[in-house]
PDB file of N, CA and C in Angstrom:
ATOM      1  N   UNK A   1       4.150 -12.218  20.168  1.00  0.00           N
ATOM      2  CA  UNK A   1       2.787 -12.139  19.700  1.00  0.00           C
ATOM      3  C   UNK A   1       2.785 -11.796  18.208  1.00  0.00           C
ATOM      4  N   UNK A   2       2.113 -12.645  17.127  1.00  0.00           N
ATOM      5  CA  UNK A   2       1.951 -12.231  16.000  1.00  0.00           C
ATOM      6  C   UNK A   2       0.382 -11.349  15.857  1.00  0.00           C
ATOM      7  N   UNK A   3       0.841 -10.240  14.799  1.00  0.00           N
ATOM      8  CA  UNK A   3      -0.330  -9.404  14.588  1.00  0.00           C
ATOM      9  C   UNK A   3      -1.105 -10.057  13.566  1.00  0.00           C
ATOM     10  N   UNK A   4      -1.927  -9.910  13.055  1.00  0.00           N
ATOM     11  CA  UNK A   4      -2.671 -10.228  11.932  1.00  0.00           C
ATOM     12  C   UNK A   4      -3.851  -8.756  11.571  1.00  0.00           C
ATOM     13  N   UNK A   5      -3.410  -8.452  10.224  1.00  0.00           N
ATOM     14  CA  UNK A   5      -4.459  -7.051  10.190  1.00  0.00           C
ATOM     15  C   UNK A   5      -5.722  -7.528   9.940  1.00  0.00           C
ATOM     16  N   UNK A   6      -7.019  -7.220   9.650  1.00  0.00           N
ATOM     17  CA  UNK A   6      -8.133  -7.678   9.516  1.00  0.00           C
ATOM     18  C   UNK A   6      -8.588  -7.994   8.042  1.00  0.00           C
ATOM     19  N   UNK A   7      -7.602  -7.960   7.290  1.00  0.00           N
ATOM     20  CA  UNK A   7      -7.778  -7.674   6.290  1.00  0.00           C
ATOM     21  C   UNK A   7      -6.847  -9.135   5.426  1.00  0.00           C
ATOM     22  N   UNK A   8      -5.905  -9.644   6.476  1.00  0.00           N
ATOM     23  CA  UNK A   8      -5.252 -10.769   5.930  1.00  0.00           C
ATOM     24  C   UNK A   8      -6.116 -12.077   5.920  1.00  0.00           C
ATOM     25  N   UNK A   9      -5.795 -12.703   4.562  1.00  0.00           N
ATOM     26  CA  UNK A   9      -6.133 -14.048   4.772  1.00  0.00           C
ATOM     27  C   UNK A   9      -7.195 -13.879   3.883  1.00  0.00           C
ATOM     28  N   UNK A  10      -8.201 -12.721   3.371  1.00  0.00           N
ATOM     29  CA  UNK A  10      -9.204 -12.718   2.544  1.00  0.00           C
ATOM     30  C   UNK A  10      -8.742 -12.356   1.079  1.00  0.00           C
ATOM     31  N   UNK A  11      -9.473 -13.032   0.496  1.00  0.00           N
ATOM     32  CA  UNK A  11      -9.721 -12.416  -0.786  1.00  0.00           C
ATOM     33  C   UNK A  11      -9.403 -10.629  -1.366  1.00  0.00           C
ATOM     34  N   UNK A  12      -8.523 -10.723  -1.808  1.00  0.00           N
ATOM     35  CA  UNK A  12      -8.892  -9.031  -2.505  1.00  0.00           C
ATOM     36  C   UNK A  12      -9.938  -8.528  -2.555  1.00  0.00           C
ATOM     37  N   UNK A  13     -10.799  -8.841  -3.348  1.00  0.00           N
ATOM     38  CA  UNK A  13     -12.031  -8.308  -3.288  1.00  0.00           C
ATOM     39  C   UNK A  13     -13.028  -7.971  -2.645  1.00  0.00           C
ATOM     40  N   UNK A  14     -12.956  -8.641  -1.092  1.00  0.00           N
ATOM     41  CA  UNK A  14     -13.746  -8.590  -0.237  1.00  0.00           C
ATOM     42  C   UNK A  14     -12.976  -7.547   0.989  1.00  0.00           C
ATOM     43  N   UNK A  15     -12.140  -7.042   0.784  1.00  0.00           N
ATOM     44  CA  UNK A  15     -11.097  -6.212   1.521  1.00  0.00           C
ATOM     45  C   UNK A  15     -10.524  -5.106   1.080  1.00  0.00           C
ATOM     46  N   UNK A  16     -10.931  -4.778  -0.479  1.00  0.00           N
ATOM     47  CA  UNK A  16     -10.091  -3.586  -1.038  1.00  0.00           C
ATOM     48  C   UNK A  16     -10.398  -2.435  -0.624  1.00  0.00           C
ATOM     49  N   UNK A  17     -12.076  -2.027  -0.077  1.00  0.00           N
ATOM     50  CA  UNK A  17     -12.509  -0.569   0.712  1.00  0.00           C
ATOM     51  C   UNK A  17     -12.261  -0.119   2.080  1.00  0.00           C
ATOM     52  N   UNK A  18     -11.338  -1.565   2.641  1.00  0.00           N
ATOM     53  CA  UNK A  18     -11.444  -1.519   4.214  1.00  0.00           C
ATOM     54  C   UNK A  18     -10.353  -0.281   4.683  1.00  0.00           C
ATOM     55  N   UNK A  19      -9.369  -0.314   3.558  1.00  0.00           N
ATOM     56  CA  UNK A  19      -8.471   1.185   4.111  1.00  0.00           C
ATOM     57  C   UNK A  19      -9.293   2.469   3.448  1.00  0.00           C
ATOM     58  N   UNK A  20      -9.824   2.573   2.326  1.00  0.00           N
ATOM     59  CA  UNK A  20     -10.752   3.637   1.895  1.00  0.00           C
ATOM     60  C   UNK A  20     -11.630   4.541   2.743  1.00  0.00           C
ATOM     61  N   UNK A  21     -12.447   2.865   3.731  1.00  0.00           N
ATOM     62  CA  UNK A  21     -13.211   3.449   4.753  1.00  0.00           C
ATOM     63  C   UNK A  21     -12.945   3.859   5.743  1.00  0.00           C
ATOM     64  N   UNK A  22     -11.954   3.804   6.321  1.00  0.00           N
ATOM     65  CA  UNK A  22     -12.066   4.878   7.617  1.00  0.00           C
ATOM     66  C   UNK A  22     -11.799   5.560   7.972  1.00  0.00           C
ATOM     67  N   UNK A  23     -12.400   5.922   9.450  1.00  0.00           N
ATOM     68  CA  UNK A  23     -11.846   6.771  10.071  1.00  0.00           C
ATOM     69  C   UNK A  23     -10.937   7.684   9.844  1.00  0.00           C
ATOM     70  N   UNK A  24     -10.753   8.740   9.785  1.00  0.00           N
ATOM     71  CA  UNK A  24      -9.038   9.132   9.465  1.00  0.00           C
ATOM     72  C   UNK A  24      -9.015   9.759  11.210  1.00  0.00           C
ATOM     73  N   UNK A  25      -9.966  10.082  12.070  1.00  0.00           N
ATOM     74  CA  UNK A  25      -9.673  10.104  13.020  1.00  0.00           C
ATOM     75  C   UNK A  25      -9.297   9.252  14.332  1.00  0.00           C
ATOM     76  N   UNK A  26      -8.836   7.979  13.146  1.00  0.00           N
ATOM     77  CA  UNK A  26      -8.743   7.210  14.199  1.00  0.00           C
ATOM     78  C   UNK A  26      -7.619   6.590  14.072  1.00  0.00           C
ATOM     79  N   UNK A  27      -7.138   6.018  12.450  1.00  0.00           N
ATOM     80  CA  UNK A  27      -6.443   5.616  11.646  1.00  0.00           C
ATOM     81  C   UNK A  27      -5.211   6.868  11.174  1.00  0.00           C
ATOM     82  N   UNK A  28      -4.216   6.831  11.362  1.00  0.00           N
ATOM     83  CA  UNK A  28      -3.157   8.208  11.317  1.00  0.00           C
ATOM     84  C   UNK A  28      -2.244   8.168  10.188  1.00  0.00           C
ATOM     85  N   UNK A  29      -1.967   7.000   9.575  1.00  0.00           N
ATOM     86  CA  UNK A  29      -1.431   6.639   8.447  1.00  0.00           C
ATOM     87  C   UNK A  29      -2.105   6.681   7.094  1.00  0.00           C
ATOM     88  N   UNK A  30      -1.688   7.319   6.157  1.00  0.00           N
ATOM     89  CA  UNK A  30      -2.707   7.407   5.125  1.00  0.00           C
ATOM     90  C   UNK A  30      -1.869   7.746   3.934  1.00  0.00           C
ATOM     91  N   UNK A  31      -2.054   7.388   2.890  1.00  0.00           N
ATOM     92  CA  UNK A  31      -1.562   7.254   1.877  1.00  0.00           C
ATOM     93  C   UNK A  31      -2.929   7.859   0.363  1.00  0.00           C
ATOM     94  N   UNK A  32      -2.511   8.062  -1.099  1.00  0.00           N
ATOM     95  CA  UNK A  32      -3.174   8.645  -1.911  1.00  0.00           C
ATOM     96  C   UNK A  32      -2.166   7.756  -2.729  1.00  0.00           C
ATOM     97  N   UNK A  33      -3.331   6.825  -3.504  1.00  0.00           N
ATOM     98  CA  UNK A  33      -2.671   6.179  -4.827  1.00  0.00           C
ATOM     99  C   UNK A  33      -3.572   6.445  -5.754  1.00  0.00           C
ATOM    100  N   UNK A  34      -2.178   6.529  -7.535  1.00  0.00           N
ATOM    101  CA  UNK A  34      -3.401   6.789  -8.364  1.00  0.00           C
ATOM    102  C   UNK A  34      -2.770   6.293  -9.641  1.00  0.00           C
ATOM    103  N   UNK A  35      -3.941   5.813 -10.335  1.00  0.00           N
ATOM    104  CA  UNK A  35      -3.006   5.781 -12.306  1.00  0.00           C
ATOM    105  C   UNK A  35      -3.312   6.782 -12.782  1.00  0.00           C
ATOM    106  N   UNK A  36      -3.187   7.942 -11.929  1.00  0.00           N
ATOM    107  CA  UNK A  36      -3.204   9.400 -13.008  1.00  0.00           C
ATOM    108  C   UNK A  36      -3.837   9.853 -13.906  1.00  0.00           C
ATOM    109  N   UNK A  37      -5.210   9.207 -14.278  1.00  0.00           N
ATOM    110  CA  UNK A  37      -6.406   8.779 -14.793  1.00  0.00           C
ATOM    111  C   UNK A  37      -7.638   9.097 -14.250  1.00  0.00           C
ATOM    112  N   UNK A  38      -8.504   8.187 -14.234  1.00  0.00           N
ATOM    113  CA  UNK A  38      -9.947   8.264 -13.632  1.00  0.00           C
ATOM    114  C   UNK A  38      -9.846   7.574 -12.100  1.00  0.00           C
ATOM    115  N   UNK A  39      -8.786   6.873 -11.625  1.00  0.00           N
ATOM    116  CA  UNK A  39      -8.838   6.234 -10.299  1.00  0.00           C
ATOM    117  C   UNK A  39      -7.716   6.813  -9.027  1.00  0.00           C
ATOM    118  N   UNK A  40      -8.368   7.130  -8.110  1.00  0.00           N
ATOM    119  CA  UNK A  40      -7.048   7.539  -6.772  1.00  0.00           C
ATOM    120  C   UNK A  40      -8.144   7.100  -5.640  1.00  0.00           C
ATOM    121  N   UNK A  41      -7.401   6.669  -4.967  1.00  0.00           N
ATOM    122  CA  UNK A  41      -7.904   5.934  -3.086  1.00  0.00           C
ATOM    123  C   UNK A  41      -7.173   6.989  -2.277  1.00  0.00           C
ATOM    124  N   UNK A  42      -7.711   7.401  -1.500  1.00  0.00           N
ATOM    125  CA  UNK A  42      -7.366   7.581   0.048  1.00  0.00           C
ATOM    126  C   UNK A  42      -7.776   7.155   0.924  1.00  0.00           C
ATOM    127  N   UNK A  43      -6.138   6.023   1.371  1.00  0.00           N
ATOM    128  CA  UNK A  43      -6.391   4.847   2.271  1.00  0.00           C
ATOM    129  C   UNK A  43      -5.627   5.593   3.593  1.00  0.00           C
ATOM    130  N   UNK A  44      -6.239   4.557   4.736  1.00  0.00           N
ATOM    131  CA  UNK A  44      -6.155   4.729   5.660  1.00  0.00           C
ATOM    132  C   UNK A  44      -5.202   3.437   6.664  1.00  0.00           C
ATOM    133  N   UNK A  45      -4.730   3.282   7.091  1.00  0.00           N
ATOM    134  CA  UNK A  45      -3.813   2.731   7.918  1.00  0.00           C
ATOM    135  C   UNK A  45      -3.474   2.558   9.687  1.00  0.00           C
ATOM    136  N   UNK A  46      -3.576   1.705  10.654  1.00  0.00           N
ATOM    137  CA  UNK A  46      -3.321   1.923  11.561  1.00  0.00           C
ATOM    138  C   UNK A  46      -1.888   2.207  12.057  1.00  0.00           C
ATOM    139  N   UNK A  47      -1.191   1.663  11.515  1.00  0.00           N
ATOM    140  CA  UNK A  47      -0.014   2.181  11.678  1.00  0.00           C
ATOM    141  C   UNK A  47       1.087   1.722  10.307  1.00  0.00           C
ATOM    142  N   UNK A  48       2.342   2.175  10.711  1.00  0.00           N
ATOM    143  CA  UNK A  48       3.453   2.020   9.318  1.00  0.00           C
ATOM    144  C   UNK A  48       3.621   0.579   8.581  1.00  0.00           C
ATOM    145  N   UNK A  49       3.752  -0.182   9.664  1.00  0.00           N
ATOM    146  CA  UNK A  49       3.345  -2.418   9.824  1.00  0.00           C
ATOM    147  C   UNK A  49       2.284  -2.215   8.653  1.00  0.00           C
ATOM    148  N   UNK A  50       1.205  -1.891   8.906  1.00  0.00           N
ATOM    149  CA  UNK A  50       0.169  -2.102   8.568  1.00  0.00           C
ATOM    150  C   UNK A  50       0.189  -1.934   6.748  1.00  0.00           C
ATOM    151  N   UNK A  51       0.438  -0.278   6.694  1.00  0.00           N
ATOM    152  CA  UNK A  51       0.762  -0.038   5.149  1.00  0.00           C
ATOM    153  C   UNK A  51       1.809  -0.699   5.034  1.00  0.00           C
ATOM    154  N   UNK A  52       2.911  -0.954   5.509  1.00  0.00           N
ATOM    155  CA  UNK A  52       3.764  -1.545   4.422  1.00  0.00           C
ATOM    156  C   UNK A  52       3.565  -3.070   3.842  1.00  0.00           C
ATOM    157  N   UNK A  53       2.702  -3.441   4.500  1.00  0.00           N
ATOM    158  CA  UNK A  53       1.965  -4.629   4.649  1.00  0.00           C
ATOM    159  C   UNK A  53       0.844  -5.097   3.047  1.00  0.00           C
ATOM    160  N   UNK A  54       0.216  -3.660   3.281  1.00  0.00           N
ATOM    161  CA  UNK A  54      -0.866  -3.692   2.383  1.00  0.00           C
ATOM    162  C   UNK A  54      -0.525  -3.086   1.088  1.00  0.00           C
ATOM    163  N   UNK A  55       1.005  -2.322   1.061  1.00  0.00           N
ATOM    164  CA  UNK A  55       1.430  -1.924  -0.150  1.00  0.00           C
ATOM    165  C   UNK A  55       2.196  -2.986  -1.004  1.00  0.00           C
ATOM    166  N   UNK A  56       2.677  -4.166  -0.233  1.00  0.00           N
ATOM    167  CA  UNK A  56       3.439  -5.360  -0.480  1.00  0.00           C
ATOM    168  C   UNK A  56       2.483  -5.935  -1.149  1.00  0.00           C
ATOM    169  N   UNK A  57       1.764  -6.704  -0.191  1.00  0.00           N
ATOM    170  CA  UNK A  57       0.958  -7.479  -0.535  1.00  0.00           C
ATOM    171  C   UNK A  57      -0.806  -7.241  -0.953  1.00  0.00           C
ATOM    172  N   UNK A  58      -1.146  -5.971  -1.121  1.00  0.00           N
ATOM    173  CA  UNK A  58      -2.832  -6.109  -1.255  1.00  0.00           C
ATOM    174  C   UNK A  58      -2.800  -5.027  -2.535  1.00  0.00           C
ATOM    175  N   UNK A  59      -2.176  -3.639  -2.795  1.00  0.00           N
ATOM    176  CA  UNK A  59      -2.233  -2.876  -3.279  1.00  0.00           C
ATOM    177  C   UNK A  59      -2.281  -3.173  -4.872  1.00  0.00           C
ATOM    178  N   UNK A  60      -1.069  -3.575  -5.437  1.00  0.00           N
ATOM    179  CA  UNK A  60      -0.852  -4.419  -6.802  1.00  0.00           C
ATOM    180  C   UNK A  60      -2.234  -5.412  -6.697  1.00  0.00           C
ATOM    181  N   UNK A  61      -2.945  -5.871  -6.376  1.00  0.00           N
ATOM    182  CA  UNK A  61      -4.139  -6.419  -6.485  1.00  0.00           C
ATOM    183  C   UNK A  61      -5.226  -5.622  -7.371  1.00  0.00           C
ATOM    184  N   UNK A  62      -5.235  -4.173  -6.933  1.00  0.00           N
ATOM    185  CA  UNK A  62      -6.074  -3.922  -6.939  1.00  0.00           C
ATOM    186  C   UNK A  62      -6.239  -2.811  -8.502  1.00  0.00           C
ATOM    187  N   UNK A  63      -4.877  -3.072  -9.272  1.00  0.00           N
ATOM    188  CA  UNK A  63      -4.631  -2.987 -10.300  1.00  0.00           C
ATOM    189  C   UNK A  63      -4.039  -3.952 -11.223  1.00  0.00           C
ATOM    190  N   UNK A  64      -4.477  -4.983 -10.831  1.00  0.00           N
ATOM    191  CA  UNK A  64      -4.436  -5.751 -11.813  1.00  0.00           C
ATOM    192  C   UNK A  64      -3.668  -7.112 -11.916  1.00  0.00           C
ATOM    193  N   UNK A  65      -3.015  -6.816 -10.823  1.00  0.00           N
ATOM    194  CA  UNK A  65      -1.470  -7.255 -10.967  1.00  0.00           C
ATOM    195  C   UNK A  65      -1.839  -9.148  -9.941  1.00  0.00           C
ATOM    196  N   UNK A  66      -1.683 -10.009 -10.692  1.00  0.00           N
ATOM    197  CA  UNK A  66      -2.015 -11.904 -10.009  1.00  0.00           C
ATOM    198  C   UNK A  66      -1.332 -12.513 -10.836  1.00  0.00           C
ATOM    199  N   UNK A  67      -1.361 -13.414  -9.936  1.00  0.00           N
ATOM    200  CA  UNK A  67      -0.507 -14.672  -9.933  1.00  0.00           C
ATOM    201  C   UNK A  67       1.286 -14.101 -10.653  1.00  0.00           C
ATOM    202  N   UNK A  68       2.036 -14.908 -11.631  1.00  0.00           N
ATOM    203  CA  UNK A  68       3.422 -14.988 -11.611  1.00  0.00           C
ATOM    204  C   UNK A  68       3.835 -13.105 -11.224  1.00  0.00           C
ATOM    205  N   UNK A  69       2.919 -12.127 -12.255  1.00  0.00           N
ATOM    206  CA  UNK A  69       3.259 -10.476 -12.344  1.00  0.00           C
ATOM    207  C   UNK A  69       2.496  -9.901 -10.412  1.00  0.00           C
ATOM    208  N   UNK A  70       2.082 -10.912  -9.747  1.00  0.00           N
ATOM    209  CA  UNK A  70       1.950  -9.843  -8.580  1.00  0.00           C
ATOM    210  C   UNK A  70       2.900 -10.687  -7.699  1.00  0.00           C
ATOM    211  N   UNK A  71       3.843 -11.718  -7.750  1.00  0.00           N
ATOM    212  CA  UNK A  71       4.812 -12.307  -7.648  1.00  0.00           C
ATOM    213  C   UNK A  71       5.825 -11.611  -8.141  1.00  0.00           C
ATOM    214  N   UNK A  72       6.093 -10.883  -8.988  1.00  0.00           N
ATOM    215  CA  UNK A  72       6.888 -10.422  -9.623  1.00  0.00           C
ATOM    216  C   UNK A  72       7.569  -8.814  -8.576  1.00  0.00           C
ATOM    217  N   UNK A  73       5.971  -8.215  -8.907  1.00  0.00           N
ATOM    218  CA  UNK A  73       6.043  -6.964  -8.343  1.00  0.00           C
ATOM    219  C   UNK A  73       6.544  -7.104  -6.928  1.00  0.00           C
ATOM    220  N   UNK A  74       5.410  -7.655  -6.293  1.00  0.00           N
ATOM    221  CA  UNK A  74       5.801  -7.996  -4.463  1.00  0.00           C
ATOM    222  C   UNK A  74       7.233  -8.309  -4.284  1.00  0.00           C
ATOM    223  N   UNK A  75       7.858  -8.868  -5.267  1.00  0.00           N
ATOM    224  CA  UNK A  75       9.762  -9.073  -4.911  1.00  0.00           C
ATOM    225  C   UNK A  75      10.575  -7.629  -5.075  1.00  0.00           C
ATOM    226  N   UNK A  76       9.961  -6.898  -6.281  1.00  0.00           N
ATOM    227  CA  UNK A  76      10.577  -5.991  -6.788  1.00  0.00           C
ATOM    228  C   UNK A  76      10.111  -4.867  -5.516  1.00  0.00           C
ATOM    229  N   UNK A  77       9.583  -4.757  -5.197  1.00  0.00           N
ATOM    230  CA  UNK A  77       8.666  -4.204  -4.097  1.00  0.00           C
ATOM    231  C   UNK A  77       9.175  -4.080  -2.684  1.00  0.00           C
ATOM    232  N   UNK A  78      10.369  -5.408  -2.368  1.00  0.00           N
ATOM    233  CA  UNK A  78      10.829  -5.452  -1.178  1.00  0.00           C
ATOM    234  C   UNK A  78      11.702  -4.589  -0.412  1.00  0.00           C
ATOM    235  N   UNK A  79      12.730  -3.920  -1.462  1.00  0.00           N
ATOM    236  CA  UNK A  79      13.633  -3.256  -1.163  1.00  0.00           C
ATOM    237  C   UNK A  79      12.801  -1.952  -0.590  1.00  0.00           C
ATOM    238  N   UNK A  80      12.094  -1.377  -1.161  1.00  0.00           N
ATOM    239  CA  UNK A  80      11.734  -0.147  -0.872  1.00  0.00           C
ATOM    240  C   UNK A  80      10.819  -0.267   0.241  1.00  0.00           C
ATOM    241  N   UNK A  81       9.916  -1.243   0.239  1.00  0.00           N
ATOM    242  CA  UNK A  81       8.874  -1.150   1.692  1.00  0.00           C
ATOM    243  C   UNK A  81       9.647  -1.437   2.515  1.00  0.00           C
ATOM    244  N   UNK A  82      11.249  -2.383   2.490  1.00  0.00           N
ATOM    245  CA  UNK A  82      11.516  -2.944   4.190  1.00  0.00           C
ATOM    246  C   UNK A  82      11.946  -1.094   4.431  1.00  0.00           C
ATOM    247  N   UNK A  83      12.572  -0.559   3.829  1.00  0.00           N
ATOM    248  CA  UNK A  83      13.335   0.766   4.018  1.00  0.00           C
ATOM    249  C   UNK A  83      11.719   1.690   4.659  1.00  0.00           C
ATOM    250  N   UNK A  84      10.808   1.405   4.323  1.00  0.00           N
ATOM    251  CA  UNK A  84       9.173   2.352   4.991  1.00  0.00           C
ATOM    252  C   UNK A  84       9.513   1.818   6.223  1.00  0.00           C
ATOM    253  N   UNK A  85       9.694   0.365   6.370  1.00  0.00           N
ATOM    254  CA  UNK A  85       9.268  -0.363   7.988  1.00  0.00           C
ATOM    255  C   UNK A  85      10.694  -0.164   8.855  1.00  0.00           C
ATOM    256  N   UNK A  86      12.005   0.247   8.152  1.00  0.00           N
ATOM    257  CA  UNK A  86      13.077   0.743   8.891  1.00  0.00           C
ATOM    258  C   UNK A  86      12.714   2.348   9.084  1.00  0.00           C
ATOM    259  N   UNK A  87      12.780   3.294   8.067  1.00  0.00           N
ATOM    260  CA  UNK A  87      13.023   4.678   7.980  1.00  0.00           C
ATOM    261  C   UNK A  87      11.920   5.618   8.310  1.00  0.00           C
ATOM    262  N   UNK A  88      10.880   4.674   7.925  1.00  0.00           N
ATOM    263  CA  UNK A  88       9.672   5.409   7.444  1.00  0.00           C
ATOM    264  C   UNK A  88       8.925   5.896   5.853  1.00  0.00           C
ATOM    265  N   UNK A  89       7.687   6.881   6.254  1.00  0.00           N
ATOM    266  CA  UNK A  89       7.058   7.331   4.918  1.00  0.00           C
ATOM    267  C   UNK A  89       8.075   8.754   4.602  1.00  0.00           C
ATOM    268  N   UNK A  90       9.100   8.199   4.203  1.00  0.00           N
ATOM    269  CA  UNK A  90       9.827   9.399   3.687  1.00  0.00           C
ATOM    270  C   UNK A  90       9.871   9.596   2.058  1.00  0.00           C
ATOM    271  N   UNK A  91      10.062  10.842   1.838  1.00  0.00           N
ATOM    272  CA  UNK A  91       9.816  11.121  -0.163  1.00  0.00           C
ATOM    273  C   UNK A  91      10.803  10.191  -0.537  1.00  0.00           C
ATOM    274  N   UNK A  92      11.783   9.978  -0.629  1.00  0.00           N
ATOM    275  CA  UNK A  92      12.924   8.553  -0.458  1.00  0.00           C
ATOM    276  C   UNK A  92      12.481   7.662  -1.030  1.00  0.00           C
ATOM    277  N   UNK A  93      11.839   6.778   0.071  1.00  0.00           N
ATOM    278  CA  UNK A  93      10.764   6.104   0.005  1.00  0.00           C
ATOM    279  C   UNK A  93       9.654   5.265  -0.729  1.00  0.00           C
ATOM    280  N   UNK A  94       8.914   7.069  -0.716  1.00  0.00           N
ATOM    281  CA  UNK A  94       7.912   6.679  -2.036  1.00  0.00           C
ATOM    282  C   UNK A  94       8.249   6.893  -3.119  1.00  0.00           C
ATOM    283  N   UNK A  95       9.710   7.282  -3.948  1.00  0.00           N
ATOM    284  CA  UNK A  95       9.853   7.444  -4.814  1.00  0.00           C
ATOM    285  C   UNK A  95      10.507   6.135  -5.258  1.00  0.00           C
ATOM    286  N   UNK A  96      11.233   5.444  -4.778  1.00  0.00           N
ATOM    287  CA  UNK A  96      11.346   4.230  -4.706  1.00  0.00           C
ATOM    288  C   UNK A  96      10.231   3.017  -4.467  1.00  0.00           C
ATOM    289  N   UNK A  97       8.801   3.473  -4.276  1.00  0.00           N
ATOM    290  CA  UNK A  97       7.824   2.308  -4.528  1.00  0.00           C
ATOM    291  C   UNK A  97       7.111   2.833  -5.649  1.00  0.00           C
ATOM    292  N   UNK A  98       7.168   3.970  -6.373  1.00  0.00           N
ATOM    293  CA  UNK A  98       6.914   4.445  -7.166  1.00  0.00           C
ATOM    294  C   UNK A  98       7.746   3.989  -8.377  1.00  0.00           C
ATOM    295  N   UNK A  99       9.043   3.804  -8.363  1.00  0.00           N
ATOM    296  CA  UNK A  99       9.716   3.540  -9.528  1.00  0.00           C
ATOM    297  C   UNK A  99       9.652   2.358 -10.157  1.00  0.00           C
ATOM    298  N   UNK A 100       9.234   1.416  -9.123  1.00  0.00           N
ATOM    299  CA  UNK A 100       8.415  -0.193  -9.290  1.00  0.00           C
ATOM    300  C   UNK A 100       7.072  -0.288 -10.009  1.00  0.00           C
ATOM    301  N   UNK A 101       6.502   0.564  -9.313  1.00  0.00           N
ATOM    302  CA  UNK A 101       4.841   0.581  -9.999  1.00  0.00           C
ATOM    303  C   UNK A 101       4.610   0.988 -10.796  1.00  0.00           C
ATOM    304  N   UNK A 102       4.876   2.630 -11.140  1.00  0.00           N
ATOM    305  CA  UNK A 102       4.607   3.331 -12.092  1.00  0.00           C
ATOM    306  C   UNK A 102       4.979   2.630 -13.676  1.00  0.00           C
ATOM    307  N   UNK A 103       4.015   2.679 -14.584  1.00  0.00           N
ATOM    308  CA  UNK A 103       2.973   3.870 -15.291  1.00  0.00           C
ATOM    309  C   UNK A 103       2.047   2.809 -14.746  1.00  0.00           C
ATOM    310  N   UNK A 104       1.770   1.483 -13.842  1.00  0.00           N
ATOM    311  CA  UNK A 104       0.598   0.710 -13.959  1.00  0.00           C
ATOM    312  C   UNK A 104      -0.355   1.946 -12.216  1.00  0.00           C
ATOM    313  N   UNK A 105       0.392   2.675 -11.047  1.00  0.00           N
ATOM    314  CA  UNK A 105      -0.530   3.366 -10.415  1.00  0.00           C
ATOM    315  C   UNK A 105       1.354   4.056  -9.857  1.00  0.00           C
ATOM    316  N   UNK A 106       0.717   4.709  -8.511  1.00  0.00           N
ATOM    317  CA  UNK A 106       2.044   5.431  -7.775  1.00  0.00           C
ATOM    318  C   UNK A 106       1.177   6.229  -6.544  1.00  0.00           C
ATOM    319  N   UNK A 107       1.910   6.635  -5.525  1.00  0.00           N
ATOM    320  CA  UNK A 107       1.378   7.026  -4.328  1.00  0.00           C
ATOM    321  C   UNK A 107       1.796   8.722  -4.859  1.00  0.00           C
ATOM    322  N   UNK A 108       0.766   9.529  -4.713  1.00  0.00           N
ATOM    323  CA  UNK A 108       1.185  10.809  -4.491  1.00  0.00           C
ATOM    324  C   UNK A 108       1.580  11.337  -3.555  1.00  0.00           C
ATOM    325  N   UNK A 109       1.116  10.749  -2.183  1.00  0.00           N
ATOM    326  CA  UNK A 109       1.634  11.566  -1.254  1.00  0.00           C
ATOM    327  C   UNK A 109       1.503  10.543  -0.096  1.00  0.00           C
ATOM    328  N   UNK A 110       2.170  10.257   1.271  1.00  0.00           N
ATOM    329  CA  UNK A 110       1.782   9.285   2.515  1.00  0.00           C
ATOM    330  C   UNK A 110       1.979  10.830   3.135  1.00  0.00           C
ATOM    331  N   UNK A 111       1.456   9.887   4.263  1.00  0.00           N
ATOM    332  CA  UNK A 111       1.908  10.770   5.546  1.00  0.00           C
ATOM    333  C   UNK A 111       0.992   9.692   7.593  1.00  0.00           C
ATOM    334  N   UNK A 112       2.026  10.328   7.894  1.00  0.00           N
ATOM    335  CA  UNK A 112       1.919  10.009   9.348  1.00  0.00           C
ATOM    336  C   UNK A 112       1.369  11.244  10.280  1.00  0.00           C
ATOM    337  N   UNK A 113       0.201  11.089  10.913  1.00  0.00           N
ATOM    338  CA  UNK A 113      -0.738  12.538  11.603  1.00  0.00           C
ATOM    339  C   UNK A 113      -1.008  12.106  12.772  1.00  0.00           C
TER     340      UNK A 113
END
């Protein structure tokens, strides 16, 4: 069975609040990204699939990052998310999807609840 999150297949723009908004009592995965600035999200996640999913492919969207440079990132990007979808949200981890992104945003903190 293939999954599909609700969120694939659309536009960025029409999908960027859908982890913002919910639930956190429902949704257990959650993550805090920020450019250390005027902008930070606390997103929400159904499970680990899910974020590593949306940190690959939706997140770099939402700073800026299209066409050849969110091609770019999403490769540079691989090593460290397959290691989330093997190991988990470990500091490891995010310091390694952090070392990709940063100074353009960076996760302060994940966690699994």
């Amino acid at each position: 069975m293939t999954w599909m999150h609700i969120w694939e297949g659309q536009a960025f723009s029409e999908v960027a609040l859908i982890p913002v908004r919910r639930d956190p009592a429902r949704f257990k995965v959650s993550c805090t990204v920020t450019d250390g600035q005027e902008h930070t999200f606390q997103l929400w996640f159904y499970n680990i699939p899910e974020i590593s999913q949306w940190l690959r492919r939706m997140e770099p969207q939402r700073w800026g990052f299209n066409g050849p440079g969110l091609i770019e990132i999403k490769a540079a990007l691989e090593p460290a998310l397959t290691q989330v979808d093997v190991y988990g949200l470990t500091d490891t981890n995010r310091e390694a999807h952090n070392q990709v992104t940063a100074p353009h945003y960076w996760i302060t903190h994940w966690a699994l609840t």
